[in-house]
C-alpha atoms as a PDB file:
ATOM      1  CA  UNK A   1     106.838  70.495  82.347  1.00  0.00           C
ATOM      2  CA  UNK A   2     106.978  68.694  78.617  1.00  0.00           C
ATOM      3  CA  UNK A   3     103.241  68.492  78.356  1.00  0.00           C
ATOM      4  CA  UNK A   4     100.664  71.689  78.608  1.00  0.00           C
ATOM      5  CA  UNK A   5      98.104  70.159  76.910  1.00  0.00           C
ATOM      6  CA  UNK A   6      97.800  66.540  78.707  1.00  0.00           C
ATOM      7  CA  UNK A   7      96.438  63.460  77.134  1.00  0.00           C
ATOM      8  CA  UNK A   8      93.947  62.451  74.838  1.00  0.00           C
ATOM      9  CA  UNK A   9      92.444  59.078  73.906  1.00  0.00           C
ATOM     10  CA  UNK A  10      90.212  57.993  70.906  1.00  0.00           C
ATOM     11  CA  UNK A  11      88.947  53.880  70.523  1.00  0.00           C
ATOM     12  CA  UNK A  12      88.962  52.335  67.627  1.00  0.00           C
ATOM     13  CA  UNK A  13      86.702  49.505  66.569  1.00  0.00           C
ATOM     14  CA  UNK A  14      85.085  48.072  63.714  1.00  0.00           C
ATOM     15  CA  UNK A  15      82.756  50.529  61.690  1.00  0.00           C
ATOM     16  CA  UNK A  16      83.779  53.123  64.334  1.00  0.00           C
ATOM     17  CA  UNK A  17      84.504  56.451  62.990  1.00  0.00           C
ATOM     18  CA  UNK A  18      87.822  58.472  63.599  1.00  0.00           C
ATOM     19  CA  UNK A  19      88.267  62.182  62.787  1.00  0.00           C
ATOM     20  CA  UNK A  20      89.970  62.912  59.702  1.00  0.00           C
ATOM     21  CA  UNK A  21      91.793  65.487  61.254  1.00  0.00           C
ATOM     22  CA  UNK A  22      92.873  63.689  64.300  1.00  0.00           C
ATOM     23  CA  UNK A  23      93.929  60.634  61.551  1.00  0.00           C
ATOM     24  CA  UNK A  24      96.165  62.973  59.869  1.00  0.00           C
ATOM     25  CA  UNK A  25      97.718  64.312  63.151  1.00  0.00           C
ATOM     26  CA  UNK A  26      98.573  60.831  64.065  1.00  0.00           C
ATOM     27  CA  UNK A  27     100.342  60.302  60.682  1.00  0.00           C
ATOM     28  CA  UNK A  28     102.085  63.859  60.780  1.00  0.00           C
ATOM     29  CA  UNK A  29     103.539  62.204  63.723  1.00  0.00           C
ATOM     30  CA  UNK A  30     104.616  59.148  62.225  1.00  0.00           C
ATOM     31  CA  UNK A  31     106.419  60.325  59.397  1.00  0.00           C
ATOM     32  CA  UNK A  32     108.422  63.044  61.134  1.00  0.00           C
ATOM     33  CA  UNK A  33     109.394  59.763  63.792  1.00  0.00           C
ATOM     34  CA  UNK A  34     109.447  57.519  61.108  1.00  0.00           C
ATOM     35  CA  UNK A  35     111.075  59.441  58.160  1.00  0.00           C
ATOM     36  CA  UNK A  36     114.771  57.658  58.434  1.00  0.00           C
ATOM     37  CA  UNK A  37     113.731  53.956  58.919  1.00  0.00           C
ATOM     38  CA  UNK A  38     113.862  51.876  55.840  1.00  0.00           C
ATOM     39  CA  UNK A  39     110.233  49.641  56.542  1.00  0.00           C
ATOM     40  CA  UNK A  40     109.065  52.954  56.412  1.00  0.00           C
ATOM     41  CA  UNK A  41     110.672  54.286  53.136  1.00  0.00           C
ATOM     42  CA  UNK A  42     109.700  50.939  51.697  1.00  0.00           C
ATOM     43  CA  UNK A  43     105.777  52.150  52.148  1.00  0.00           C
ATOM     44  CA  UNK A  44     105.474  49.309  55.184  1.00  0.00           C
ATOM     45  CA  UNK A  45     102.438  51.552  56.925  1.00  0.00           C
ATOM     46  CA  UNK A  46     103.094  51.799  60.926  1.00  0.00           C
ATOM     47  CA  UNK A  47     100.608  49.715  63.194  1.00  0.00           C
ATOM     48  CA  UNK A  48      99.686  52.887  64.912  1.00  0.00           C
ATOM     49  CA  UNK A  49      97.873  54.039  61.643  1.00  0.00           C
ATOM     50  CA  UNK A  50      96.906  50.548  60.369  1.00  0.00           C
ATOM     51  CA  UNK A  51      95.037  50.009  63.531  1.00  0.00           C
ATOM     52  CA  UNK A  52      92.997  53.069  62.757  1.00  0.00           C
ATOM     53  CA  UNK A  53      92.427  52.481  58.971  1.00  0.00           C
ATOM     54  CA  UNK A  54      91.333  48.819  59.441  1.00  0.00           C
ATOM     55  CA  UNK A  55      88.706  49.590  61.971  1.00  0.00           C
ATOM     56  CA  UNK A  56      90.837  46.858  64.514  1.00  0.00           C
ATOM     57  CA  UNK A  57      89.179  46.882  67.959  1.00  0.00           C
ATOM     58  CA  UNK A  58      91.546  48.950  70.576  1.00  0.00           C
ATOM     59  CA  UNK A  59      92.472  52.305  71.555  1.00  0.00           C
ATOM     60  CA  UNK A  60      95.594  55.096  70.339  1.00  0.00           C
ATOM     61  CA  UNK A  61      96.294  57.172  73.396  1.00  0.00           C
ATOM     62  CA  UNK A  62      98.116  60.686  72.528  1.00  0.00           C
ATOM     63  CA  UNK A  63      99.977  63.444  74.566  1.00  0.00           C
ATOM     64  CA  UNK A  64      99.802  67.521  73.045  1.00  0.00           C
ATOM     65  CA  UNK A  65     101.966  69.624  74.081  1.00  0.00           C
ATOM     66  CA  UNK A  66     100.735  73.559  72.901  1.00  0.00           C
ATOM     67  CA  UNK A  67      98.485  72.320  71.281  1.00  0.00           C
ATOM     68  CA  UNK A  68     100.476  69.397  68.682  1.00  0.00           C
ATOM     69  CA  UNK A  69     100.319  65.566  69.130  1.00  0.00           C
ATOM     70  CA  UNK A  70     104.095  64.896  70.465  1.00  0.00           C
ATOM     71  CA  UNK A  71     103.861  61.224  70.983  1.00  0.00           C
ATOM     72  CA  UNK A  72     101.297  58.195  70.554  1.00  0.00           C
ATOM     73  CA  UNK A  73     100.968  55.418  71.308  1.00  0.00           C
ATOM     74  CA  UNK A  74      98.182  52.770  71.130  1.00  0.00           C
ATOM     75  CA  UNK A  75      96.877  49.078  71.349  1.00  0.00           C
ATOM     76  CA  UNK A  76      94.651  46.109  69.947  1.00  0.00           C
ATOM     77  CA  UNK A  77      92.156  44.243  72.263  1.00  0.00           C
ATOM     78  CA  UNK A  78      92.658  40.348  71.764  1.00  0.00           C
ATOM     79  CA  UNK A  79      91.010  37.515  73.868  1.00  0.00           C
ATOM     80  CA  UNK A  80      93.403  37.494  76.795  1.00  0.00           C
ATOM     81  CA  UNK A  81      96.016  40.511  76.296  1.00  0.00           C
ATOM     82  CA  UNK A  82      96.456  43.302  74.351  1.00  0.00           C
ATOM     83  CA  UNK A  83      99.066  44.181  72.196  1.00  0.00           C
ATOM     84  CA  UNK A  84     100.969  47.461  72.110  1.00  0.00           C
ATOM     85  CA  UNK A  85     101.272  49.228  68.788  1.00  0.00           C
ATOM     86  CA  UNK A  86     103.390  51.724  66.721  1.00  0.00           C
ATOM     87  CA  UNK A  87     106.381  49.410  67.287  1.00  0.00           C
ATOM     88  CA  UNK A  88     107.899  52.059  69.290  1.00  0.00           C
ATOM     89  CA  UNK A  89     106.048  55.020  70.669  1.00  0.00           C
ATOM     90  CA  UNK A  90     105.994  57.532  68.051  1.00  0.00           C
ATOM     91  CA  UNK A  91     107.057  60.219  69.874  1.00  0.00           C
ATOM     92  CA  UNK A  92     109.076  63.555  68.965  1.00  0.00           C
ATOM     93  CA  UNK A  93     111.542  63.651  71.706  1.00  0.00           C
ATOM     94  CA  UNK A  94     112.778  61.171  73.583  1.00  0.00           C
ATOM     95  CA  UNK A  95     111.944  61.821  76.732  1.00  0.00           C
ATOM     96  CA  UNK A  96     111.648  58.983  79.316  1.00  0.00           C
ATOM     97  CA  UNK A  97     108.975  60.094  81.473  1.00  0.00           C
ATOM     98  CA  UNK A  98     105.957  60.679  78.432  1.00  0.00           C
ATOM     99  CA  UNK A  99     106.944  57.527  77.160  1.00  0.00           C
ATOM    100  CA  UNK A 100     106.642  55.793  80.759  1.00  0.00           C
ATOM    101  CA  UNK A 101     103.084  57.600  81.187  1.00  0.00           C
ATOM    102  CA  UNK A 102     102.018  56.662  77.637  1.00  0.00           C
ATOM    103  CA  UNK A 103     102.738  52.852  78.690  1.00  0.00           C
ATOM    104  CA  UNK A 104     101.522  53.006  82.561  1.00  0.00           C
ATOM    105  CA  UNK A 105      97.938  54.710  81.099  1.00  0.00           C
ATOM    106  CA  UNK A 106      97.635  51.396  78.341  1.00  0.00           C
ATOM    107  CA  UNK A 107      98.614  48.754  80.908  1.00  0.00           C
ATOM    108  CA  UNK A 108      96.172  50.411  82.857  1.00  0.00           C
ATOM    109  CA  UNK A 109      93.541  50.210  80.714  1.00  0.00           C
ATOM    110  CA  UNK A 110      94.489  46.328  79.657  1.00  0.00           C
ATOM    111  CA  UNK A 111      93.973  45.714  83.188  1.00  0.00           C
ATOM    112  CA  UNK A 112      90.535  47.319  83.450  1.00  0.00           C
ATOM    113  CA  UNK A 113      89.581  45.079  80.479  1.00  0.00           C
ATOM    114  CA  UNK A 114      90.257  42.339  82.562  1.00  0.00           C
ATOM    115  CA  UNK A 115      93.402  41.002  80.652  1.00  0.00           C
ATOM    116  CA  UNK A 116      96.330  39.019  81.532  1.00  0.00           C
ATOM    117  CA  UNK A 117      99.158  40.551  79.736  1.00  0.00           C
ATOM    118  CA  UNK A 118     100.520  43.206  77.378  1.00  0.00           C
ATOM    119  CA  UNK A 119     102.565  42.702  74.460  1.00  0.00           C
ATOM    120  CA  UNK A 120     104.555  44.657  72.821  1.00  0.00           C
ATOM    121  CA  UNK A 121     105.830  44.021  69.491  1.00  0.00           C
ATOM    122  CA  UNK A 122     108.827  46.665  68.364  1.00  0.00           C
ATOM    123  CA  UNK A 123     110.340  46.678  64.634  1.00  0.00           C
ATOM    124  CA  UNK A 124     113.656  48.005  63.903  1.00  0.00           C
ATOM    125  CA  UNK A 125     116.737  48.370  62.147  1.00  0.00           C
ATOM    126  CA  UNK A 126     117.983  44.910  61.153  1.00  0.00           C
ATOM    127  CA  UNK A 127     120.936  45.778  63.486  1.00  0.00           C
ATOM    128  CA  UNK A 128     118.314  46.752  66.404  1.00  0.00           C
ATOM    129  CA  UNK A 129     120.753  49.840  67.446  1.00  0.00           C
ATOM    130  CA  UNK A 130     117.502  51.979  66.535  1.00  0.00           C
ATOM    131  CA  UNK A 131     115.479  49.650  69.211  1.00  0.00           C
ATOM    132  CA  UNK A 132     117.852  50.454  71.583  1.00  0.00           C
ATOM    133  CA  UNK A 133     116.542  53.096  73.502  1.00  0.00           C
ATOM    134  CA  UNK A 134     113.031  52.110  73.577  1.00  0.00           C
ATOM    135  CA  UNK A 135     113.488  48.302  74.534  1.00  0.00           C
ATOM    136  CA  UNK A 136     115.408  50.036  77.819  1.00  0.00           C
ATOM    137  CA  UNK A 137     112.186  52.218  78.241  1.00  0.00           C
ATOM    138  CA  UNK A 138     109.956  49.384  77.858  1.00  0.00           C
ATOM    139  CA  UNK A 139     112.303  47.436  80.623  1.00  0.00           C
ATOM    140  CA  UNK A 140     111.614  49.763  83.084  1.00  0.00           C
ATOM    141  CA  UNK A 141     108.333  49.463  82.450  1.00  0.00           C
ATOM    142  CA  UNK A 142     107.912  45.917  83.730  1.00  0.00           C
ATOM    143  CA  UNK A 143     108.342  44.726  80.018  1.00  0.00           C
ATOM    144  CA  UNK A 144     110.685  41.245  79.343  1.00  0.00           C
ATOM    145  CA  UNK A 145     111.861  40.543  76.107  1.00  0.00           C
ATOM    146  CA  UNK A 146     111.300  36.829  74.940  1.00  0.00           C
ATOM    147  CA  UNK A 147     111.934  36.829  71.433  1.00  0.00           C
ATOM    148  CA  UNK A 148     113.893  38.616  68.708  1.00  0.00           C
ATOM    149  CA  UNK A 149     112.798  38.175  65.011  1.00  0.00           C
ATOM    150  CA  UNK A 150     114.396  38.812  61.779  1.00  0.00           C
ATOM    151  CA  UNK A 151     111.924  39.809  59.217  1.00  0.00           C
ATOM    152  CA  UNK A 152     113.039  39.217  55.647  1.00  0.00           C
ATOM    153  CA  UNK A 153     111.957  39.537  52.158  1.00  0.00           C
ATOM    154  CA  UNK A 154     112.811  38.613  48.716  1.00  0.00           C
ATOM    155  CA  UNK A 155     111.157  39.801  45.406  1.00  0.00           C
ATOM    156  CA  UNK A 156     110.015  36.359  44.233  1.00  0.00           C
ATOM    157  CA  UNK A 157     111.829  37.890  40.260  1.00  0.00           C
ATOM    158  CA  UNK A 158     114.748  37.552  42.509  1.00  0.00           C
ATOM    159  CA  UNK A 159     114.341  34.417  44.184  1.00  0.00           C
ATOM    160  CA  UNK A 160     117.364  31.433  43.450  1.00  0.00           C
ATOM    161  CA  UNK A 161     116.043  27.955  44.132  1.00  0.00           C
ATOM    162  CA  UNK A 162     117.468  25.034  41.947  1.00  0.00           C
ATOM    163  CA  UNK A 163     115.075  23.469  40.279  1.00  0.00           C
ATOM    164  CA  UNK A 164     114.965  19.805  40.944  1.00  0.00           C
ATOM    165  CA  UNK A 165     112.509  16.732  40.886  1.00  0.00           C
ATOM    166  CA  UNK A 166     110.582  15.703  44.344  1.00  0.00           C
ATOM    167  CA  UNK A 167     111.901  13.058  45.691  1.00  0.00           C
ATOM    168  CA  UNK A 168     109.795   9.745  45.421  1.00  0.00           C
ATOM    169  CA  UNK A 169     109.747   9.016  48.926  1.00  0.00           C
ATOM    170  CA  UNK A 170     108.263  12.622  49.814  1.00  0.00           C
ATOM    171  CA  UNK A 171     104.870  14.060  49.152  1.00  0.00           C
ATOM    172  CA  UNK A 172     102.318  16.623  49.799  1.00  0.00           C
ATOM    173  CA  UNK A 173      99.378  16.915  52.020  1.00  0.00           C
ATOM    174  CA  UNK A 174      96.838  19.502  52.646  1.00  0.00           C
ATOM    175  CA  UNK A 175      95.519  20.003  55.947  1.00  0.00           C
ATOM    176  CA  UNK A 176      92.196  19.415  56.766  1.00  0.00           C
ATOM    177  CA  UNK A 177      91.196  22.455  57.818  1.00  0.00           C
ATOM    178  CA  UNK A 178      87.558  21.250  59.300  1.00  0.00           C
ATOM    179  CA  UNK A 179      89.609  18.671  61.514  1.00  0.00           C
ATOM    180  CA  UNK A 180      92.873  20.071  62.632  1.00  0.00           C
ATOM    181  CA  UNK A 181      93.651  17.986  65.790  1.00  0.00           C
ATOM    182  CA  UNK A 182      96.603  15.867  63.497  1.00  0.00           C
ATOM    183  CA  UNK A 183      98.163  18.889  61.767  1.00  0.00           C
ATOM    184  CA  UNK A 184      98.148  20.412  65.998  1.00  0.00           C
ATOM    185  CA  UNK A 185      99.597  17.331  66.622  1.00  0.00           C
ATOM    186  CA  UNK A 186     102.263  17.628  63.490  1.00  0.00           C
ATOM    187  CA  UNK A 187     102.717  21.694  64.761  1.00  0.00           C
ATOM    188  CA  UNK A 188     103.803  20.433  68.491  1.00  0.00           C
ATOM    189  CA  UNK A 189     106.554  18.136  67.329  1.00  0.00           C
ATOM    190  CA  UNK A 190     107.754  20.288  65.291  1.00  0.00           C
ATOM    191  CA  UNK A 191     108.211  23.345  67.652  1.00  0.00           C
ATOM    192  CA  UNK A 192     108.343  21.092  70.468  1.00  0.00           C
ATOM    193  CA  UNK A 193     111.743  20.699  69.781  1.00  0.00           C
ATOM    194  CA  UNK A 194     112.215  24.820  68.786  1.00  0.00           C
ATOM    195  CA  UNK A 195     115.583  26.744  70.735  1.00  0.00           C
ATOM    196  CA  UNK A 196     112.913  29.238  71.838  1.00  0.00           C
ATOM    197  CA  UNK A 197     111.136  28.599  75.031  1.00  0.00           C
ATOM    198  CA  UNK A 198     108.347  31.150  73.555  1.00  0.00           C
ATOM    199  CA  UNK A 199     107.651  28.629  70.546  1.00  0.00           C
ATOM    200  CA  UNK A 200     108.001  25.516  72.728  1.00  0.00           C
ATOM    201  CA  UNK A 201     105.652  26.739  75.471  1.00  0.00           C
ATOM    202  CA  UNK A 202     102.891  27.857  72.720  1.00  0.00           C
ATOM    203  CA  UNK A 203     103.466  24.403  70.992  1.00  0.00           C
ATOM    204  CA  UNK A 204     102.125  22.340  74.203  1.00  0.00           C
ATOM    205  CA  UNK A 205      99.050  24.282  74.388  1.00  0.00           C
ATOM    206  CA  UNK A 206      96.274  22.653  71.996  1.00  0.00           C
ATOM    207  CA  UNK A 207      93.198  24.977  72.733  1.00  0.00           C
ATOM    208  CA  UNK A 208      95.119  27.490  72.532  1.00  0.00           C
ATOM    209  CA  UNK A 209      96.506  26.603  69.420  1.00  0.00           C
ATOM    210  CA  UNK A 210      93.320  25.502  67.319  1.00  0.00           C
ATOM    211  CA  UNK A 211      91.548  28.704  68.448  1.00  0.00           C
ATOM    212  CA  UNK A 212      94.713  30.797  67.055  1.00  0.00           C
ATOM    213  CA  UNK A 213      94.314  28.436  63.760  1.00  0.00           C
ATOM    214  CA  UNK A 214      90.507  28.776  63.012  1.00  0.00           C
ATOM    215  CA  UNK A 215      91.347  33.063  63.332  1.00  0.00           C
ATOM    216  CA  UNK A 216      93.830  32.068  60.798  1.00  0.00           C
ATOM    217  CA  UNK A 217      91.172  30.578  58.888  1.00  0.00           C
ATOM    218  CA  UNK A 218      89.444  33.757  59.056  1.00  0.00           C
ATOM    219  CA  UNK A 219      91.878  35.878  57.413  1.00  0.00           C
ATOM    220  CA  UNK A 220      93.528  37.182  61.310  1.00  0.00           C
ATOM    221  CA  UNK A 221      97.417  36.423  59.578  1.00  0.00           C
ATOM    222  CA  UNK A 222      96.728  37.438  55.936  1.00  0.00           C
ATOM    223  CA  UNK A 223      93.911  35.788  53.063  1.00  0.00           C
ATOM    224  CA  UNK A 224      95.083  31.490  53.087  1.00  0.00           C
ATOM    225  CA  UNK A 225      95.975  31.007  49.960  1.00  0.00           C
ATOM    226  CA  UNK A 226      94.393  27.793  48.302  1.00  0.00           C
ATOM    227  CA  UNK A 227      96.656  25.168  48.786  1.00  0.00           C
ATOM    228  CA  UNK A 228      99.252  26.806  51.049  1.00  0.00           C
ATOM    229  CA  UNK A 229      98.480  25.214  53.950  1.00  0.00           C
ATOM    230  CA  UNK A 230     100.382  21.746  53.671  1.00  0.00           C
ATOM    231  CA  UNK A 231     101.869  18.727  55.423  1.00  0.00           C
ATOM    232  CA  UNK A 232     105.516  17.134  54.168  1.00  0.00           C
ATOM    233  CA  UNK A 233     105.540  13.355  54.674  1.00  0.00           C
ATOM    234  CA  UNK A 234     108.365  10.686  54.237  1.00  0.00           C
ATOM    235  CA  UNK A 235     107.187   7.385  53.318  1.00  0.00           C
ATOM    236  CA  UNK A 236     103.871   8.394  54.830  1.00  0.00           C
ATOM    237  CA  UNK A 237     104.940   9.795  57.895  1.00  0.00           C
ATOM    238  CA  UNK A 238     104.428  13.634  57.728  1.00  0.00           C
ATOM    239  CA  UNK A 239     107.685  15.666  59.006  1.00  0.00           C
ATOM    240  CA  UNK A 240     107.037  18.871  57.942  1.00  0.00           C
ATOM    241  CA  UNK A 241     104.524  21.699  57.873  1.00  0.00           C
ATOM    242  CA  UNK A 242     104.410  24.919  55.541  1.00  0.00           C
ATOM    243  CA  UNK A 243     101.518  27.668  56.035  1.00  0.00           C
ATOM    244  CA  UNK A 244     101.841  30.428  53.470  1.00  0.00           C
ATOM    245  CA  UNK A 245      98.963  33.552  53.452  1.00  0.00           C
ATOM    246  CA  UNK A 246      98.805  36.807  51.393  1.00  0.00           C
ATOM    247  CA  UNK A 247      98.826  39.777  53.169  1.00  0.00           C
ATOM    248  CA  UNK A 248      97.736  43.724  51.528  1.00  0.00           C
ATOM    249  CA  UNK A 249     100.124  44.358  48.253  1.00  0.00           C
ATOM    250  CA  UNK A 250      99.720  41.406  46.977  1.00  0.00           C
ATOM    251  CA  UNK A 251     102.848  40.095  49.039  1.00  0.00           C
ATOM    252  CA  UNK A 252     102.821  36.192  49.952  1.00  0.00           C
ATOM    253  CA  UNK A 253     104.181  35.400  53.655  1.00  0.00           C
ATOM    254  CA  UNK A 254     105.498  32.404  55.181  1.00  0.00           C
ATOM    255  CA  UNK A 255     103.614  32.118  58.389  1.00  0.00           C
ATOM    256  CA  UNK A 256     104.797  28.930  59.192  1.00  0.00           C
ATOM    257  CA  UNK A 257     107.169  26.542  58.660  1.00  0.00           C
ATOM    258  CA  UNK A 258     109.208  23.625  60.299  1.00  0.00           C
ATOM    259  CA  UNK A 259     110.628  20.184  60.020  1.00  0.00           C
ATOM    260  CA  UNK A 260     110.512  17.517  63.008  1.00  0.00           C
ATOM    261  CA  UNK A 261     114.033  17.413  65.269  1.00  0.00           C
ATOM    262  CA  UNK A 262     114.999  13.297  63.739  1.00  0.00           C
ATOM    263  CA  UNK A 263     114.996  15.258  60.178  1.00  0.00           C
ATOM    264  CA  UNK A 264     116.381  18.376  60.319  1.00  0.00           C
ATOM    265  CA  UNK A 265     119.355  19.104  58.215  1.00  0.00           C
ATOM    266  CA  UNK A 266     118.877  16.245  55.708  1.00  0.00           C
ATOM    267  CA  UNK A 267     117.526  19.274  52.919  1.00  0.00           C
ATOM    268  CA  UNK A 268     113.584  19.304  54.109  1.00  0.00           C
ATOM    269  CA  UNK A 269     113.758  23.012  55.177  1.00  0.00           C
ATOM    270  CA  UNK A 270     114.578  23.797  51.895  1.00  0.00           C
ATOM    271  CA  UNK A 271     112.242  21.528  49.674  1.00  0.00           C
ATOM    272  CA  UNK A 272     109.478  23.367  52.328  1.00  0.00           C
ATOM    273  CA  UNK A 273     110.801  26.799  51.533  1.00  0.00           C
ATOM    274  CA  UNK A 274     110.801  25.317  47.356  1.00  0.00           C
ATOM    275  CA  UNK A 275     107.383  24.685  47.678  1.00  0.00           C
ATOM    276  CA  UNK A 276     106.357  28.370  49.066  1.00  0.00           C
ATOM    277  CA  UNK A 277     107.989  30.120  46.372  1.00  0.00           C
ATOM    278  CA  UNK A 278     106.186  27.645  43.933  1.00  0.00           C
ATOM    279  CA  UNK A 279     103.403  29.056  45.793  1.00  0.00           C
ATOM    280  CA  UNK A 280     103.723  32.457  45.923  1.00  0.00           C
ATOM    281  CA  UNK A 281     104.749  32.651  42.173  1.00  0.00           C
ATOM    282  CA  UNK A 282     101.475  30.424  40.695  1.00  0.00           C
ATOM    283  CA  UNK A 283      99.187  33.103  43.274  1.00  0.00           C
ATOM    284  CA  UNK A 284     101.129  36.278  41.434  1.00  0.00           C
ATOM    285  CA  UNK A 285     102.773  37.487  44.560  1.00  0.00           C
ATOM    286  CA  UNK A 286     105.360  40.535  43.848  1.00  0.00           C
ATOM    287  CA  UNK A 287     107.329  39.316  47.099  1.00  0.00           C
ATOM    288  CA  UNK A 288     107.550  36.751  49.568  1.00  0.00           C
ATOM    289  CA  UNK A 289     108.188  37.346  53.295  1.00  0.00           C
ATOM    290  CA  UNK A 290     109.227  35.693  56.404  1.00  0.00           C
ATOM    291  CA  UNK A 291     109.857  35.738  60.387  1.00  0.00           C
ATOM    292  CA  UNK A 292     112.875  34.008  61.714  1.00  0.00           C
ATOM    293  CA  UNK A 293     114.301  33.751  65.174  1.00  0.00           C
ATOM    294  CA  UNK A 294     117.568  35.881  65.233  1.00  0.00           C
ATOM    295  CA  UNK A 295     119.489  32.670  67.002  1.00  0.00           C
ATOM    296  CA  UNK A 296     118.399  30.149  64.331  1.00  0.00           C
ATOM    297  CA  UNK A 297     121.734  30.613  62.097  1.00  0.00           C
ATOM    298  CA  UNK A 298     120.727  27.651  60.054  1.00  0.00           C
ATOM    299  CA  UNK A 299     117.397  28.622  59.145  1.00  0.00           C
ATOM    300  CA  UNK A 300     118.794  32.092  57.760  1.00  0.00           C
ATOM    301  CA  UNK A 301     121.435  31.024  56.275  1.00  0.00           C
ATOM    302  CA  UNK A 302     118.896  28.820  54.247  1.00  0.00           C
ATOM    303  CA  UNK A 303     116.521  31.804  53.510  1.00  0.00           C
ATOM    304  CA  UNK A 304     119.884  34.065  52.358  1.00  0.00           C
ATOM    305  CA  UNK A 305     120.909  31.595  49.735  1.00  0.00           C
ATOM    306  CA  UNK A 306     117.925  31.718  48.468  1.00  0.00           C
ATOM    307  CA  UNK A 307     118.145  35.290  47.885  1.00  0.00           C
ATOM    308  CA  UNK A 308     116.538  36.611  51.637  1.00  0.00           C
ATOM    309  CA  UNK A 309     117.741  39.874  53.078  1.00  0.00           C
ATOM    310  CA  UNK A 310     116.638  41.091  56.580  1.00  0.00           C
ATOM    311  CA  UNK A 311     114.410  44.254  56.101  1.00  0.00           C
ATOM    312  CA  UNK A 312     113.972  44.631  59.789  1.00  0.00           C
ATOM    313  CA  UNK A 313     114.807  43.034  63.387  1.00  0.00           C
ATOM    314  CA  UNK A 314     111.648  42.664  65.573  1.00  0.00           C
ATOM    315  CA  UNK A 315     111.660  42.146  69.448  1.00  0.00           C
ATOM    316  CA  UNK A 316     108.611  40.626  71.268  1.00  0.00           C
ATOM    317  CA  UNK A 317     108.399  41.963  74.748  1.00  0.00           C
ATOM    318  CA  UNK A 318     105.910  40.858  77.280  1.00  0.00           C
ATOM    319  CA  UNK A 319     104.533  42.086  80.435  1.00  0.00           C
ATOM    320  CA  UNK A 320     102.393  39.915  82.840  1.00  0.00           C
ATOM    321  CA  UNK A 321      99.524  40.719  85.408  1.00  0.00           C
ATOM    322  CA  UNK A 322      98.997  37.980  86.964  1.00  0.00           C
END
């Protein structure tokens, strides 16, 4: 039998109080599970712990065996689902059946809270070979990958963008953030038009889409940076969108950005993606950062010449109730 010691739980919440000792358990875990994987090396804290140390409403479930934490694993409760954290469950040895308890006992309890789904979220080597084994356990698990991601970064020191003059025909708008039913309306053409069926179903969906814009607002995706939330129009017709944030680190992030399907590839992408670094420079950010679909070739090779390397690969995975 693996475990002797069975299973332990401890919820997490705003102003809610976990043990010190119990917090540095959980990160004794992490970096012995952790210790070869270059987000963690670069000082990129893992979910698991973040979700303790910002007070974020969920719960970390844990398995002892004589007497040591052996694996963890844990989630966040949002408005219809919850979403599975620690990227992989950080546990010390692979072995199938904890990890298919550790899920079974979460989806369980996303079901008593009366939600619809689970998603889980897990972050990689660039080349995913280290996602391997867990993406197969999450599988069995009911679990359907929709998306893989490509996180990148560039020091903005490093960042090569020519320098030229805006074209006359182009300028800048920011959105209106007390009345966003136009930039919605700018968002669903955009991704309307997206290769991923993930991005083109959430595009169609404008409740859904305002309320996941005013937790923007609130700081859910990172501070908004003054003036990094902007509109691109030609000759008065907006074709373009750009969100940029600033997350812990003083780090600037590219949350979104898109041109509309008639004007892609006519250089738009990359007078957006001028006009973030501008951005994250004049706000003092030490790097810039980004999420892009592993199948849009275009889009990276954009982001590499401009000095982007992939830090990690990131597959969304999503189990449904009902």
């Amino acid at each position: 039998m693996l475990l002797s010691s069975g299973w332990g739980s401890v919820r997490t919440a705003p102003g809610q109080y976990v043990c010190r000792r119990l917090r540095e358990e959980l990160e004794e875990l992490c970096s012995e599970v952790y210790s070869n994987l270059s987000w963690y090396k670069n000082g990129i804290q893992p979910p698991l712990l973040a979700q303790i140390d910002d007070g974020r409403r969920g719960e970390v479930l844990f398995a002892r065996k004589e007497g040591r934490i052996v694996a963890a694993h844990g989630f966040l409760d949002m408005r219809e689902k919850v979403r599975l954290t620690s990227w992989a469950p950080a546990a010390l040895c692979r072995e199938q059946q904890t990890t298919a308890a550790l899920l079974e006992l979460l989806v369980q309890r996303a079901r008593l809270l009366g939600k619809n789904r689970a998603v889980y979220v897990l972050r990689g080597e660039p080349s995913g070979e280290d996602a391997r084994w867990w993406l197969r356990c999450h599988e069995v698990a009911g679990f359907e990958q929709t998306m893989i991601r490509l996180d990148m970064q560039v020091a903005t020191e490093d960042i090569s963008v020519a320098s030229e003059q805006c074209p006359n025909h182009i300028c800048w708008d920011e959105v209106e953030t007390h009345a966003l039913e136009p930039f919605l309306e700018l968002y669903a053409r955009v991704f309307g038009t997206s290769e991923s069926p993930l991005a083109r179903s959430w595009s169609q969906q404008p409740d859904r889409l305002k309320w996941w814009f005013e937790r923007v607002l609130e700081g859910e995706e990172g501070e908004l940076i003054p003036g990094g939330w902007l509109s691109l129009s030609k000759a008065n017709v907006p074709i373009g969108l750009l969100l940029v944030t600033m997350k812990p680190g003083a780090n600037a992030h590219v949350a979104d950005v898109g041109v509309i399907r008639e004007e892609r590839g006519r250089g738009y992408g990359r007078l957006l993606m001028r006009k973030a670094v501008e951005i994250a420079i004049a706000n003092k950010a030490g790097c810039l950062s980004l999420g892009v679909e592993a199948q849009n070739k275009p889009a990276i090779r954009l982001y590499e010449s401009m000095g982007f390397r992939a830090l990690s690969r990131t597959s969304v995975c999503i189990r449904r109730f009902r």
